[in-house]
Structure formats: structure tokens, C-alpha cells
Protein backbone atom coordinates (compact mmCIF):
# COMPACT_ATOMS: atom_id res chain seq x y z
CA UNK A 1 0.00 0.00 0.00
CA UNK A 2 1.62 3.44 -0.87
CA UNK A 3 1.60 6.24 1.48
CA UNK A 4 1.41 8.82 -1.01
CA UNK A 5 -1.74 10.96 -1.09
CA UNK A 6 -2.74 14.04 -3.34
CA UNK A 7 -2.95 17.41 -1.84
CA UNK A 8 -4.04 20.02 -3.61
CA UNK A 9 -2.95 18.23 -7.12
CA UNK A 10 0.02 17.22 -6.37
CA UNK A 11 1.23 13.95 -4.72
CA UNK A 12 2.94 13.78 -1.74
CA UNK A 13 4.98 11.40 0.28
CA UNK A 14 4.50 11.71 4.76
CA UNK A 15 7.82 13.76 4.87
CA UNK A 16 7.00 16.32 1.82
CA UNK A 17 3.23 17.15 3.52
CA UNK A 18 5.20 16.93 6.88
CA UNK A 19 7.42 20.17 5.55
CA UNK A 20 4.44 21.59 3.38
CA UNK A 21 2.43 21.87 7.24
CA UNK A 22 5.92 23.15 9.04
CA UNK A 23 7.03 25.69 6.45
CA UNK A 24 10.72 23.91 6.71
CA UNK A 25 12.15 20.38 6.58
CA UNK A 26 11.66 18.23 8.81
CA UNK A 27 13.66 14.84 10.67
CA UNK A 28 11.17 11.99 10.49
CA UNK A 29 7.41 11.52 9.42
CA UNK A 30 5.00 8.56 9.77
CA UNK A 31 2.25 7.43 7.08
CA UNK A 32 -0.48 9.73 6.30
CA UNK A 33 -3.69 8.77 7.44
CA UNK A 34 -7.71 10.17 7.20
CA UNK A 35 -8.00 12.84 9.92
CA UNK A 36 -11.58 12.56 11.40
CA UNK A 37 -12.33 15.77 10.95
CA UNK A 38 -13.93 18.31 7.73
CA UNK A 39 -11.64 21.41 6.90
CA UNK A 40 -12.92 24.29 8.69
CA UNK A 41 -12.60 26.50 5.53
CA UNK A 42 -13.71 24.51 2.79
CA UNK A 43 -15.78 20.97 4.11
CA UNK A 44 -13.10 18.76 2.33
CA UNK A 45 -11.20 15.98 3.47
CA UNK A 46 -8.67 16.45 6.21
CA UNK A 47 -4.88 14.58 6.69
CA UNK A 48 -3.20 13.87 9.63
CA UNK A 49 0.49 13.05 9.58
CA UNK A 50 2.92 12.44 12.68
CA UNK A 51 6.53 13.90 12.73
CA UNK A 52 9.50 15.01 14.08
CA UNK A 53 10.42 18.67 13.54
CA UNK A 54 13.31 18.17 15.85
CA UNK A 55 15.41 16.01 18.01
CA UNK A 56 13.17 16.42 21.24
CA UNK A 57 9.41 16.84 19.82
CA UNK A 58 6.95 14.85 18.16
CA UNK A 59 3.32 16.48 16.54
CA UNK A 60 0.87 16.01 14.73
CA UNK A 61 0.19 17.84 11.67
CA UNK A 62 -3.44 18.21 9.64
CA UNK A 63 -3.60 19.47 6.37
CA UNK A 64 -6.89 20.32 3.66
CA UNK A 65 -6.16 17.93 0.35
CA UNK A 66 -8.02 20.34 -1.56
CA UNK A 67 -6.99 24.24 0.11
CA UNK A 68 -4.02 25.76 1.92
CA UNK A 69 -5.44 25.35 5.95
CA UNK A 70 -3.22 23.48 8.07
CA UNK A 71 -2.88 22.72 11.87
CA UNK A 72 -0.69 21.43 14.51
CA UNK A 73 -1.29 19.81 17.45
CA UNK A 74 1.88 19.22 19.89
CA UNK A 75 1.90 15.87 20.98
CA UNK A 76 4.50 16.07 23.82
């Protein structure tokens, strides 16, 4: 099963949408899943994907497939 996933047209892997919710790179990302949530701006489908920004945290990360809103939610 590939953990790819299209976000606003254009496919990404857990480590690309991991940097396209930070703004920067990042050290480590998990698979992407289904959030369980609507985007708040547009009704579409929401992803979630952990990661590691740095050394010392872990978050989670939610992005719109379809417009630019994204979230984070510290996990720590």
C-alpha cells in the first residue's frame, strides 16, 4: 500500500506534507492517514500526519487535500 496521497494536485509522500504543514524540513514523518475531521474552511477531506520537527518533539500535523489550511497539534 503506498503512502502517497494528493494534496491540492500534487502527490505527496508523509515527509513532503510533513514540511508543506511546518514551512521547513523536517527529521522523520510517519504514514499519512484520514483525519476525522472536515476542513474548517472549505468541508473537504482532512490529513493527519505524525513527525518530528526536531530532536526532542513529536506532533501532529493536519492538512486540507483540496486548500491551503493546516494545523498542529503538539503531541508532547
Amino acid at each position: 500500500m503506498a503512502d502517497n496521497r494528493v494534496v491540492q494536485g500534487r502527490m505527496v509522500t508523509p515527509k513532503s506534507l510533513a514540511e508543506l504543514i511546518e514551512g521547513e524540513s523536517v527529521m522523520d514523518a510517519e504514514a499519512i492517514e484520514d483525519a476525522d475531521r472536515e476542513c474548517p474552511d472549505c468541508g473537504e477531506n482532512v490529513l493527519s500526519v505524525g513527525y518530528m520537527p526536531g530532536v526532542t518533539s513529536f506532533v501532529t500535523g493536519y492538512k486540507c487535500q483540496e486548500c491551503d489550511w493546516a494545523e498542529v497539534e503538539d503531541d508532547d
